[in-house]
Protein backbone atom coordinates (compact mmCIF):
# COMPACT_ATOMS: atom_id res chain seq x y z
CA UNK A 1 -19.29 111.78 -95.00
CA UNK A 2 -17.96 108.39 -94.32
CA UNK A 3 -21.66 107.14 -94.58
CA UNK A 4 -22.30 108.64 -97.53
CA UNK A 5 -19.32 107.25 -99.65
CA UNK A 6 -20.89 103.66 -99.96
CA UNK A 7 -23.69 105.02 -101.15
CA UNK A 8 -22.12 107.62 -103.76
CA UNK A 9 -20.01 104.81 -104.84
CA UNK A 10 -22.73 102.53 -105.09
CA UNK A 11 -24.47 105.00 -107.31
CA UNK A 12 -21.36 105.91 -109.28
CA UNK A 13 -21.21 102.02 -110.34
CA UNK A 14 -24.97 102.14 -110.99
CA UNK A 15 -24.61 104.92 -113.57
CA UNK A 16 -21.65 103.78 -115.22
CA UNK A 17 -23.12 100.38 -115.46
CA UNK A 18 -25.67 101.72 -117.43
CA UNK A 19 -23.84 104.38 -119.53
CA UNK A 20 -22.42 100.84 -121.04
CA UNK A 21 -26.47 99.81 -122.26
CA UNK A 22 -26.65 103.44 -124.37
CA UNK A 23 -25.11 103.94 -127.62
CA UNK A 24 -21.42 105.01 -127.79
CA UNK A 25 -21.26 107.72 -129.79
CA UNK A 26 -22.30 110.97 -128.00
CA UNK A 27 -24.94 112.24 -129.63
CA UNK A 28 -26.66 108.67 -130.53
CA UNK A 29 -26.03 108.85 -126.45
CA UNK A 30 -28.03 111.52 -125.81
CA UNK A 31 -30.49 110.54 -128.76
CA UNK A 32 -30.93 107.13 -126.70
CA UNK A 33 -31.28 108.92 -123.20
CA UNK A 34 -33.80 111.64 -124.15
CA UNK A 35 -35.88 108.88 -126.28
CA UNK A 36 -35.69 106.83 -122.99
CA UNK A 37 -37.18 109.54 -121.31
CA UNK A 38 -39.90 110.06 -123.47
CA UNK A 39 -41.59 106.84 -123.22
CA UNK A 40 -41.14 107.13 -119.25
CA UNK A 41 -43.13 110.65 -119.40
CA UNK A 42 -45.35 109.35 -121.94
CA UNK A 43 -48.19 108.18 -119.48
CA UNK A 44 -47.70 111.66 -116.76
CA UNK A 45 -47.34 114.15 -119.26
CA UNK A 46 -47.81 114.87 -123.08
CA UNK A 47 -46.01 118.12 -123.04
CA UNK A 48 -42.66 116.62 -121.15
CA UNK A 49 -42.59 113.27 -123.59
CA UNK A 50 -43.17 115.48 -126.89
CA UNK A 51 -40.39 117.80 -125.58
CA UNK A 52 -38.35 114.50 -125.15
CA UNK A 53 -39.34 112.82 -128.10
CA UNK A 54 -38.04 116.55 -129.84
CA UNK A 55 -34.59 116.56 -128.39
CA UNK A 56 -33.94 112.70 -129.19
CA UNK A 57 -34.54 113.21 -133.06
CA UNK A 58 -32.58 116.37 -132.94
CA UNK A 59 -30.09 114.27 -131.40
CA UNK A 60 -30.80 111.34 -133.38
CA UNK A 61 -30.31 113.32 -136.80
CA UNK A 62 -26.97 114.66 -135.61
CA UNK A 63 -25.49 111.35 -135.08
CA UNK A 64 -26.73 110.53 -138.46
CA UNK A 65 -24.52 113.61 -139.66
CA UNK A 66 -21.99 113.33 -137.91
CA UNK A 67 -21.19 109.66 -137.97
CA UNK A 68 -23.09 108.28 -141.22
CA UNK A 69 -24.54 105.01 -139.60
CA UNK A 70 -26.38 102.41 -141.11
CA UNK A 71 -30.67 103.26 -140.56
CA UNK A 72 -33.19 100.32 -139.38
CA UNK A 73 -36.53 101.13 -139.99
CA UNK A 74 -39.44 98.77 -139.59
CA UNK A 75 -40.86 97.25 -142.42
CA UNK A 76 -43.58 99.16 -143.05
CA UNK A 77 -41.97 102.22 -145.18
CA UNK A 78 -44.69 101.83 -147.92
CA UNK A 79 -47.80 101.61 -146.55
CA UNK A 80 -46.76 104.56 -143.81
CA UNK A 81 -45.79 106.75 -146.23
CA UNK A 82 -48.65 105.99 -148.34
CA UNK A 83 -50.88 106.69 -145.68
CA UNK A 84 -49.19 109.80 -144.99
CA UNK A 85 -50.14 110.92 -148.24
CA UNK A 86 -53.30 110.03 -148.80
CA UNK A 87 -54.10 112.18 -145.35
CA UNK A 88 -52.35 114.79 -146.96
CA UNK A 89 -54.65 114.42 -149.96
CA UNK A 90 -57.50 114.65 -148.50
CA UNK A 91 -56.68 117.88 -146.53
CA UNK A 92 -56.73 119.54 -149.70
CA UNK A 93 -60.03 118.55 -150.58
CA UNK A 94 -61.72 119.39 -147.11
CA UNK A 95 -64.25 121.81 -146.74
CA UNK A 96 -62.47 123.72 -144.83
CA UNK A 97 -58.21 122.32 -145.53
CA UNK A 98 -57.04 124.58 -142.00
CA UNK A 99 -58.57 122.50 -139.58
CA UNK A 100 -56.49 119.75 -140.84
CA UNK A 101 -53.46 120.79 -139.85
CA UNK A 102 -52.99 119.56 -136.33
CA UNK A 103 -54.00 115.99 -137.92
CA UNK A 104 -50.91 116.70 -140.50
CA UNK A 105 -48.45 117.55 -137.71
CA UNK A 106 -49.39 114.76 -136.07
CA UNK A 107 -48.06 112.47 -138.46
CA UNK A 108 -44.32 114.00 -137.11
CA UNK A 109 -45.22 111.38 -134.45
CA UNK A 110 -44.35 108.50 -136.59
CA UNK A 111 -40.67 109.37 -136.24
CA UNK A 112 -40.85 107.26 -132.73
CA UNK A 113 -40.67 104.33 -135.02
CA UNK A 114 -36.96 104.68 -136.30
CA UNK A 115 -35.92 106.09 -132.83
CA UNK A 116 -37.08 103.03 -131.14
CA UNK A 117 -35.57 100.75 -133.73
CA UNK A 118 -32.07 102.34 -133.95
CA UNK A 119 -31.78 104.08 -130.61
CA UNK A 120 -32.78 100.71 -127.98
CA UNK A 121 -29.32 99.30 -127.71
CA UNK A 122 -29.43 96.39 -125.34
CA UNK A 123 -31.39 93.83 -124.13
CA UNK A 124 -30.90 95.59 -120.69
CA UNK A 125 -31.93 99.24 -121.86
CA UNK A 126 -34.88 97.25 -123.44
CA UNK A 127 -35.97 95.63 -120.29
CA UNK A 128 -34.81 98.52 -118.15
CA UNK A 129 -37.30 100.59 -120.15
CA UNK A 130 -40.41 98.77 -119.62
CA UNK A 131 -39.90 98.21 -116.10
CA UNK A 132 -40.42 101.99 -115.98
CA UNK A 133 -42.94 101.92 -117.90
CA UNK A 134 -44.88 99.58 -115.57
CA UNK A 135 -44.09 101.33 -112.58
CA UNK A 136 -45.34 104.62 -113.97
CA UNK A 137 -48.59 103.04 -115.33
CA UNK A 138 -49.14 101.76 -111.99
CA UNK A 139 -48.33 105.11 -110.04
CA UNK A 140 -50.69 106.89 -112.74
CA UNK A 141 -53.55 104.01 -111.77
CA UNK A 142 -52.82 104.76 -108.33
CA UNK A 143 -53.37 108.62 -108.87
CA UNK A 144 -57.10 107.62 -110.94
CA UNK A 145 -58.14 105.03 -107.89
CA UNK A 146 -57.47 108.02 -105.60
CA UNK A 147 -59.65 110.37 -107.76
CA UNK A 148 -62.31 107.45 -108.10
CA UNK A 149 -62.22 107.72 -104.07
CA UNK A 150 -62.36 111.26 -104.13
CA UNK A 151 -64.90 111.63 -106.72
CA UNK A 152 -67.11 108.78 -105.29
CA UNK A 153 -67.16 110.35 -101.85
CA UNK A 154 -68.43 113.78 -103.22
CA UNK A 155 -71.11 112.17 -105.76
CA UNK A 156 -72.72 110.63 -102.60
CA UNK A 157 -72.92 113.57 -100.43
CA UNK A 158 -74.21 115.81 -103.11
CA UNK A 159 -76.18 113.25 -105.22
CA UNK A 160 -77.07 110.26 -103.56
CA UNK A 161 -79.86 108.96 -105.85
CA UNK A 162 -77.69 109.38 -109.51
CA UNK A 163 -73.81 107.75 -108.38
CA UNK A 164 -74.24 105.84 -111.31
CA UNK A 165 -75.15 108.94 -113.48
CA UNK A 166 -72.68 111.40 -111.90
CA UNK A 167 -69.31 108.93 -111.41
CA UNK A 168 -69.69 107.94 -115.38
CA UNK A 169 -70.11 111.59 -116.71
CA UNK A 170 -66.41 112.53 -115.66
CA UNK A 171 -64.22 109.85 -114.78
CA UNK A 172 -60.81 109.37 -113.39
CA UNK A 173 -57.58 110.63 -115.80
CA UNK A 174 -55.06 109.67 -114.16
CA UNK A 175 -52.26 112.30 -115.27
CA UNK A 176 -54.03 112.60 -118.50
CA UNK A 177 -56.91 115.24 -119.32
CA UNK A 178 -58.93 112.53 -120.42
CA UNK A 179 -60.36 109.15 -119.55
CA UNK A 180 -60.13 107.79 -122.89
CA UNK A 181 -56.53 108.74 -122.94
CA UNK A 182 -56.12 107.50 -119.38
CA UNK A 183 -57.81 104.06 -119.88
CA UNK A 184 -56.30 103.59 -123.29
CA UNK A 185 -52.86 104.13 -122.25
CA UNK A 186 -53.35 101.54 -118.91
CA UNK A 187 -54.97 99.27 -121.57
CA UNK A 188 -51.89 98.98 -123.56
CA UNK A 189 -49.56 98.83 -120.44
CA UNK A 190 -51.95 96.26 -119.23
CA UNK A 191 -50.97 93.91 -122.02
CA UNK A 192 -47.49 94.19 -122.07
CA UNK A 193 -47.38 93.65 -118.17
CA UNK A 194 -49.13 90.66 -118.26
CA UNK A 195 -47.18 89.26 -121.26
CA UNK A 196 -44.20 90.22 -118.53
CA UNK A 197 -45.89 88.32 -115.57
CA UNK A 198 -47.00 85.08 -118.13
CA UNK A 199 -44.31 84.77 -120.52
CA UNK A 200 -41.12 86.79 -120.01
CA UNK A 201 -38.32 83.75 -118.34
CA UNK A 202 -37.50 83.82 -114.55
CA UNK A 203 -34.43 85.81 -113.02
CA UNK A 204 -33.23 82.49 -111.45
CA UNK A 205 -35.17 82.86 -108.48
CA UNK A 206 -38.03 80.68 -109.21
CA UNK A 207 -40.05 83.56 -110.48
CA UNK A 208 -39.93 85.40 -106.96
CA UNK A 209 -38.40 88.94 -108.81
CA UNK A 210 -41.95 89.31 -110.34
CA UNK A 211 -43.97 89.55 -106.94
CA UNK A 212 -43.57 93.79 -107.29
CA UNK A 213 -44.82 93.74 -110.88
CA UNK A 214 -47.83 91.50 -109.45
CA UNK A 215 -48.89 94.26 -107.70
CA UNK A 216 -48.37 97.00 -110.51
CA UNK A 217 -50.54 94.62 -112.12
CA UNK A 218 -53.30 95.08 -109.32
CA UNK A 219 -53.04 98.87 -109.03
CA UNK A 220 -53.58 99.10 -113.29
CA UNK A 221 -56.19 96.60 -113.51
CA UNK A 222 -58.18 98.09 -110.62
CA UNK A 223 -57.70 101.47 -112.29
CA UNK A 224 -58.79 100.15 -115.61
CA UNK A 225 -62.03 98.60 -114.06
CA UNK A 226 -63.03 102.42 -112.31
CA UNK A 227 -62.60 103.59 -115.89
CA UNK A 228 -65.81 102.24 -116.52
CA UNK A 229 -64.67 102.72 -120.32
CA UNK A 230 -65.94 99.10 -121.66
CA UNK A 231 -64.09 99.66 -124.90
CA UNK A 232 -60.82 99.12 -122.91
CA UNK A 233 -62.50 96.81 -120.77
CA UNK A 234 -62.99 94.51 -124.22
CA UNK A 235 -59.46 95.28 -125.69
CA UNK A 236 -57.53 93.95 -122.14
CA UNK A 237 -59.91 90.75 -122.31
CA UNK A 238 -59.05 90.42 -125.90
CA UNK A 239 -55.26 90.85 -124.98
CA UNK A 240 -55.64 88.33 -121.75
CA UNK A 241 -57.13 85.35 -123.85
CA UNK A 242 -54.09 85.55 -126.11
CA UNK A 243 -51.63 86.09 -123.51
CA UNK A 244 -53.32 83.16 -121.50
CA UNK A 245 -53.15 81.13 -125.13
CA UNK A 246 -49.51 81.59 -125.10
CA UNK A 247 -49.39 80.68 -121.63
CA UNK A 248 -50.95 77.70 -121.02
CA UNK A 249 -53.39 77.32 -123.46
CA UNK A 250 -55.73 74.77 -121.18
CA UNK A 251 -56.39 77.60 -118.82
CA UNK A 252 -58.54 79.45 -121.29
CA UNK A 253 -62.05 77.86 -120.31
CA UNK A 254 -61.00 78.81 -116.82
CA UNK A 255 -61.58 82.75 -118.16
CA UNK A 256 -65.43 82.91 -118.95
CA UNK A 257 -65.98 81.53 -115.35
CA UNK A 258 -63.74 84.00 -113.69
CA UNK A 259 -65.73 87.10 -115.07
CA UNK A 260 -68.86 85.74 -114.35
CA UNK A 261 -67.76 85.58 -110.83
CA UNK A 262 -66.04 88.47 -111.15
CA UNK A 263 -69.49 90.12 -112.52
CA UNK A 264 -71.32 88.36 -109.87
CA UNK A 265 -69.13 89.82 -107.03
CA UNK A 266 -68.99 92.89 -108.57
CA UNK A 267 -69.98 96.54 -107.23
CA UNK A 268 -73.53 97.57 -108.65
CA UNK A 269 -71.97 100.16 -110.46
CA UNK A 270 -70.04 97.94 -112.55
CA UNK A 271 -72.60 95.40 -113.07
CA UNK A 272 -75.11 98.06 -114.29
CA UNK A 273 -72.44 99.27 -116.86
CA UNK A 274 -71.49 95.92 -118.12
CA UNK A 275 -75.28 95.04 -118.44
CA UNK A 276 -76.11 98.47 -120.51
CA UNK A 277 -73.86 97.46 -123.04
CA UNK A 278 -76.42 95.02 -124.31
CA UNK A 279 -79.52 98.07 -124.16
CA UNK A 280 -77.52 100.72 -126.05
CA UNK A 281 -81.58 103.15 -126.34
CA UNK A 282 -80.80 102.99 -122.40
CA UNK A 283 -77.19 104.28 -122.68
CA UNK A 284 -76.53 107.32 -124.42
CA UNK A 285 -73.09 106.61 -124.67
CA UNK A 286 -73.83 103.72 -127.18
CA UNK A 287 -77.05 105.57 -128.71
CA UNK A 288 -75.12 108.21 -129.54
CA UNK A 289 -72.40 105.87 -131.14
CA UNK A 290 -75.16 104.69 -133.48
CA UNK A 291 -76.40 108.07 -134.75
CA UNK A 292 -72.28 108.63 -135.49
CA UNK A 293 -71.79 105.75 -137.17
CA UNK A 294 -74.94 105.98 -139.56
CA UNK A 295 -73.89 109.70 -140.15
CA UNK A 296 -70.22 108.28 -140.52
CA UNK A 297 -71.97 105.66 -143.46
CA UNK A 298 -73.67 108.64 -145.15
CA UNK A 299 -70.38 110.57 -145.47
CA UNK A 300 -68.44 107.55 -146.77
CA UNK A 301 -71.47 107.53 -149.30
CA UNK A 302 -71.78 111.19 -150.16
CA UNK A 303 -67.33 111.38 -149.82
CA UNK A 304 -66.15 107.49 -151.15
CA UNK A 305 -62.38 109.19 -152.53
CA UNK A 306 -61.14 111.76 -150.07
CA UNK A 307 -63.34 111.73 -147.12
CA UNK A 308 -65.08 115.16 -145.68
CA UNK A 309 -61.57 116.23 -144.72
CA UNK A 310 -59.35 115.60 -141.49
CA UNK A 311 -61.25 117.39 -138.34
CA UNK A 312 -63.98 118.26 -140.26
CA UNK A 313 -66.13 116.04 -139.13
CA UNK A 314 -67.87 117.91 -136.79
CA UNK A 315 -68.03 121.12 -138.77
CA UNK A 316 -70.21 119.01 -141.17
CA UNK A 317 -71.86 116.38 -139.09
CA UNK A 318 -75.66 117.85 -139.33
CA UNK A 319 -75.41 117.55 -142.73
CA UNK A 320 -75.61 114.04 -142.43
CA UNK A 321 -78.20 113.65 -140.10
CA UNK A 322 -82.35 112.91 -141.09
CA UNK A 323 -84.03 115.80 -141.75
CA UNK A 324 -84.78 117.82 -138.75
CA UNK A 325 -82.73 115.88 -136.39
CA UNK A 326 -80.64 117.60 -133.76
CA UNK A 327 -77.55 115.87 -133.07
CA UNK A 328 -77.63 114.26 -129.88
CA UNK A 329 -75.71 115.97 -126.78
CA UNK A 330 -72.17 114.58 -126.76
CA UNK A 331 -68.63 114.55 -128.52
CA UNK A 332 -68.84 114.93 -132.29
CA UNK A 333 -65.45 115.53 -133.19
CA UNK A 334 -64.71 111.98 -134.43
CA UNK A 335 -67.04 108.50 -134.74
CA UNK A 336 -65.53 106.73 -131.78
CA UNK A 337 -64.60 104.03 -134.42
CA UNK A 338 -61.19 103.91 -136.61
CA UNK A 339 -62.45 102.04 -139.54
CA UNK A 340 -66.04 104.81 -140.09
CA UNK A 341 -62.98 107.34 -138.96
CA UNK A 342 -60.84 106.72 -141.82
CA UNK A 343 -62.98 106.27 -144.57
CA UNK A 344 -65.68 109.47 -143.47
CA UNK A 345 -62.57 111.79 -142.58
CA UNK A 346 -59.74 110.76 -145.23
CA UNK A 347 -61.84 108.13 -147.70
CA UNK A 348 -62.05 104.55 -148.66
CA UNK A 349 -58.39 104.75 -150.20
CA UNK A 350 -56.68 106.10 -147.28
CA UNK A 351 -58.78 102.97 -145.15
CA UNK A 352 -57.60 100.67 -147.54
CA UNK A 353 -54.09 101.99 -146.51
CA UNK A 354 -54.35 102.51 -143.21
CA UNK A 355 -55.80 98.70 -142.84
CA UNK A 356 -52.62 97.73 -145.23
CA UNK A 357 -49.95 99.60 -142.23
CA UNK A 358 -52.05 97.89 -139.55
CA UNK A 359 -52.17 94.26 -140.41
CA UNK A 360 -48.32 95.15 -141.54
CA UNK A 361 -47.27 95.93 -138.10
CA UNK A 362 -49.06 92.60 -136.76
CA UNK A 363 -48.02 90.56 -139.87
CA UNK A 364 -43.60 91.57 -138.20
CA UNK A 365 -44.65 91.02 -134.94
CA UNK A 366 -45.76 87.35 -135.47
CA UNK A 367 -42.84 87.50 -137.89
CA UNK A 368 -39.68 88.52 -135.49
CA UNK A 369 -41.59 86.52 -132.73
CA UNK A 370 -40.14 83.37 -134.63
CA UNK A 371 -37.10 84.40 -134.99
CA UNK A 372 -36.47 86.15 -131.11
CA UNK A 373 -34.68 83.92 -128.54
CA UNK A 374 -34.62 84.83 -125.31
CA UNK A 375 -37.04 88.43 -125.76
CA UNK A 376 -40.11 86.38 -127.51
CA UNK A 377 -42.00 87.51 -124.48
CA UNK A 378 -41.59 91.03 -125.79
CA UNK A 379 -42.95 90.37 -129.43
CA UNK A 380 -45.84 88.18 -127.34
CA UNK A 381 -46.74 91.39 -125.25
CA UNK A 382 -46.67 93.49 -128.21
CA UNK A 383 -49.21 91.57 -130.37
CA UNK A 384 -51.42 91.34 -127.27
CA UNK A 385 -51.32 95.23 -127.10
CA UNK A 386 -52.18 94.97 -131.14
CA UNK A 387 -55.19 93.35 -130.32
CA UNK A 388 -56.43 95.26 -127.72
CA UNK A 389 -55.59 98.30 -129.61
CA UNK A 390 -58.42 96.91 -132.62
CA UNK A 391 -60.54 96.08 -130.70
CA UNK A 392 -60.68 99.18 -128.77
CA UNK A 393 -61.00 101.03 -131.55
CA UNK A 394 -63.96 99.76 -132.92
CA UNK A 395 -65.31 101.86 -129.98
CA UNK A 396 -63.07 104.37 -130.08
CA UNK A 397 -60.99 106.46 -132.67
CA UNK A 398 -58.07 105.54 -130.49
CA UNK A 399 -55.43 105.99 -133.60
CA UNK A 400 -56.16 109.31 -133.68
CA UNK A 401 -55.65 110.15 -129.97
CA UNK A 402 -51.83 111.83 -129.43
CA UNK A 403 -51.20 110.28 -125.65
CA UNK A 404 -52.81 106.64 -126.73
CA UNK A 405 -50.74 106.83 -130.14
CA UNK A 406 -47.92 107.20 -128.74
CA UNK A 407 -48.02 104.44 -126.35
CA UNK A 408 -49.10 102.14 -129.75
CA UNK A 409 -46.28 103.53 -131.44
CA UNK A 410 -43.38 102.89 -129.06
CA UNK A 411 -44.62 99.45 -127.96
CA UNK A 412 -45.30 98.20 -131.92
CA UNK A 413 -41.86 99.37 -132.63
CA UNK A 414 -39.90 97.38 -130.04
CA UNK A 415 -39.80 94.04 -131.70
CA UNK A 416 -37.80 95.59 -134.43
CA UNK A 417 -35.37 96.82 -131.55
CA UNK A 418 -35.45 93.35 -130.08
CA UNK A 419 -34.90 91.43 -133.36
CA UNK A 420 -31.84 94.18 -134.12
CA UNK A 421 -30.39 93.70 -130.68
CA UNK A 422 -30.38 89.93 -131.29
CA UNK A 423 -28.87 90.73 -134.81
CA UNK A 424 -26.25 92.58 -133.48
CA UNK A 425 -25.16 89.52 -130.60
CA UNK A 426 -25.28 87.18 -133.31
CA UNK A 427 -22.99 88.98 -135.29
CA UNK A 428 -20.92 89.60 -132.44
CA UNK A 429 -20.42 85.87 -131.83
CA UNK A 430 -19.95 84.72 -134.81
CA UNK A 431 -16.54 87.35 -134.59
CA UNK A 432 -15.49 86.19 -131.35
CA UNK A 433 -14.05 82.97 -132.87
CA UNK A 434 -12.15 84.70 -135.48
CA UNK A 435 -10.80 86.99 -133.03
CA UNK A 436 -9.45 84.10 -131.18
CA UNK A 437 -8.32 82.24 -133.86
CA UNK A 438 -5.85 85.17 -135.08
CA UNK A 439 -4.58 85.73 -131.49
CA UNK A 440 -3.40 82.52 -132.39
CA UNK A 441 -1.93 82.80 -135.51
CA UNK A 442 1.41 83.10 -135.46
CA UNK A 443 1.37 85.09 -138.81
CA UNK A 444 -0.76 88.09 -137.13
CA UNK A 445 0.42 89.80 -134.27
CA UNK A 446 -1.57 89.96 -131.14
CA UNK A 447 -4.93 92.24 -131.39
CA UNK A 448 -3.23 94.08 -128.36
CA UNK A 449 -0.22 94.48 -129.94
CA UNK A 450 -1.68 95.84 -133.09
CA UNK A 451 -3.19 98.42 -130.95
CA UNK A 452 -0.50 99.53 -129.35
CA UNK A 453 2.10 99.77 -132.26
C-alpha cells in the first residue's frame, strides 16, 4: 500500500492540476469535460463523440441558465445561418422533401462552434486537447497500417495477378466505416500536427519534447499514403507547402524533389495510382467523377434556385444522364465535389452562401493569426487544415461527411478559443496592477481584509 501512495498522490495532483484548466462553474465544468471528450472520440467513434458532443450542450445550455454568462461565437453568425436556411429551403422544394431530413439534422452539428469558443478555457486545456488528438490519429493510423498488412497478405494469396485491383476496392478505415472518412479525418490531423512539429515554440529543451509527436507524425502519414485516396493525398501537400512557407520559406523548392524521389522509391502500387490520376478513361474512379460532374452541370441547369433537393441526388441522377446511358457502377449519392454538391443539391444561392461561410472562416483565421502571441502556431495549423479541406473537396463532398465535418468544425473553431483565451490574460493583466496599487492605498483596506470582514 506503501507503494501505491506515491503514485495515488501523484495522480491526485495530476487531476487537480487540471480541474484548475476547466471552467469554474459546475456545469460549464462538465460542459468543458464532455466537449473535451468529444473531440478525443471524434476519430474512434461517431456514436461515442455525438453522445459527447450531446451531453456538453446540455451542459453548456444549463450554465447559460443558470449563470447568465456572456456568449462568444465566431464571426460567422450571418452567413451560417443563412446557409442554414437556404438548405432548409430547398428541402421544401425537393422531389421528394423526406430524404432531406438527415441533411437538416445535421446542421445540429454546427453547435461545436460556440462550444469550442466558450467552453476551451486555457491555453493548457487547448494544448492538452490536441495532444490527444494526435495521439489518437496516430493509434487510428496504426489500426489502418495493420489492416493494410492484413488485407495485403490475403489479396496475394487469393488474387495474385489483381493486388492493385483488389487492395483499392476496399481500403483501410481505421476506426471509421469508411476510407474517405478515415483518410479525411488523418488529413486534417495531418495538418495541424505538422503545424505542431514546424511552428508551435520549444518546451525549453531545444525542441527534444517533440521527438514522440515525430513519430505520430510517421504512423499518420504512412496511414494516409495506404489510403491510396489521392484527394487527401493533394489536400496534405497543399497543407505542407504552406506550413513549410511559414516555416522557412527557402525550403519550398526542396518539396517537388522530395516527391519525385519519394515517387521514384515508391511501392508499384503507389506509383501506378499516382500515375492514373493523369488517364482518368483508365480509372474508373475518376471516369466516373466525370459522368457526376456533367450530370451535376445539367441539374444546376435544369435546378439554378433550389437545387434537386438535399439527398436526392441519387433518386434523380438518370434523369440527367444522355439518353440511354446507364449510370456507371459506383457511389451516386453525392458528386464527390462540394462546389457541383451545393449548387445541384441546394442551388446556386445556397453556393453563393456556403462559399460566403467558407472564405469567412479563412478570412478570421488569417485575422486572429495577427493578433495571437504565443498560440499563432494554432491559427497556422488551422488554415493549413482549411486548405487541405478545399482542396479535398474538389474531389470529394467532404462538407457533407458527419466524421470529416466534425473534425473541420472543431479545428476551424479553435482560433476563436485561442484569441478569447488571450483576451481573457490580457484583461487579467491589465487588473493585476490595479489590484496592487489599492493594496497600497491607504484609503482601501486590504483585498484580504475586505474578504474577510
Amino acid at each position: 500500500m506503501r507503494l501505491l501512495q506515491p503514485a495515488v498522490s501523484r495522480g491526485g495532483v495530476f487531476i487537480a492540476s487540471w480541474r484548475k484548466e476547466l471552467p469554474q462553474a459546475a456545469a460549464a465544468w462538465w460542459a468543458s469535460l464532455f466537449l473535451t471528450l468529444h473531440v478525443l472520440t471524434l476519430l474512434v467513434s461517431l456514436a461515442a463523440s455525438q453522445a459527447f458532443l450531446a451531453a456538453s450542450t446540455i451542459a453548456y445550455f444549463t450554465h447559460l441558465l443558470r449563470n447568465h454568462p456572456p456568449i462568444s461565437f465566431p464571426r460567422i453568425k450571418l452567413p451560417l445561418s443563412l446557409f442554414c436556411l437556404a438548405t432548409v429551403n430547398s428541402m421544401l422544394w425537393a422531389t421528394e422533401p423526406a430524404l432531406g431530413g438527415f441533411v437538416i439534422r445535421k446542421l445540429v452539428l454546427f453547435i461545436v462552434l460556440l462550444l469550442i469558443a466558450n467552453l476551451i478555457a486555457s491555453h493548457k486545456h487547448l494544448d492538452g486537447i490536441f495532444r490527444g488528438v494526435f495521439f489518437v490519429s496516430a493509434l487510428a493510423g496504426l489500426v489502418g497500417i495493420a489492416q493494410f498488412a492484413i488485407q495485403y497478405h490475403t489479396v496475394r494469396r487469393l488474387h495474385p495477378g489483381q493486388v492493385y485491383y483488389f487492395m483499392t476496392l476496399t481500403r483501410i478505415h481505421g476506426f471509421m466505416g469508411h476510407w474517405m472518412n478515415f483518410g479525411g479525418q488523418q488529413m486534417l490531423i495531418f495538418a495541424a500536427l505538422l503545424a505542431f512539429l514546424l511552428l508551435a515554440p520549444t518546451d525549453g529543451r531545444g525542441g527534444r519534447g517533440k521527438g514522440l509527436y515525430w513519430l505520430l507524425m510517421t504512423a499518420i502519414a504512412v496511414s494516409i499514403v495506404l489510403t491510396f485516396t489521392r484527394g487527401v493525398w493533394l489536400g496534405c501537400f497543399v497543407a505542407t507547402l504552406y506550413i513549410v512557407m511559414k516555416w522557412k520559406p527557402r525550403a519550398l523548392w526542396a518539396i517537388p524533389i522530395l516527391l519525385f524521389v519519394v515517387y521514384l522509391a515508391a511501392p508499384s502500387m503507389i506509383r501506378r495510382r499516382v500515375s492514373l490520376a493523369f488517364h482518368p478513361g483508365d480509372d474508373p474512379a475518376l471516369a466516373i467523377r466525370l459522368e457526376m460532374w456533367r450530370a451535376g452541370l445539367k441539374m444546376i441547369q435544369a435546378h439554378p434556385w433550389v437545387g434537386v433537393g438535399p439527398d436526392n441526388i441519387q433518386l434523380v441522377y438518370p434523369q440527367y444522364l444522355p439518353p440511354g446511358t446507364t449510370p456507371q457502377v459506383g457511389f451516386h449519392d453525392h458528386l464527390h465535389n462540394n462546389l457541383l454538391q451545393m449548387a445541384a443539391e441546394r442551388g446556386l444561392p445556397c453556393l453563393g452562401i456556403w462559399l460566403w461561410f467558407m472564405l469567412a472562416l479563412g478570412w478570421h483565421i488569417l485575422r486572429i493569426r495577427r493578433g495571437l502571441a504565443s498560440q499563432r502556431w494554432v491559427a497556422d495549423a488551422v488554415f493549413a487544415a482549411w486548405l487541405a479541406f478545399l482542396a479535398e473537396g474538389f474531389f470529394e463532398f467532404n462538407f457533407g461527411t458527419s466524421p470529416v465535418l466534425l473534425v473541420f468544425l472543431f479545428l476551424m473553431s479553435v482560433p476563436f478559443a485561442a484569441e478569447q483565451i488571450e483576451r481573457r490574460a490580457k484583461e487579467s493583466s491589465a487588473a493585476a496592477p490595479a489590484d496592487d496599487e489599492r493594496r497600497l492605498d491607504p484609503g482601501h483596506p486590504p483585498l484580504i481584509t475586505r474578504h474577510l470582514a
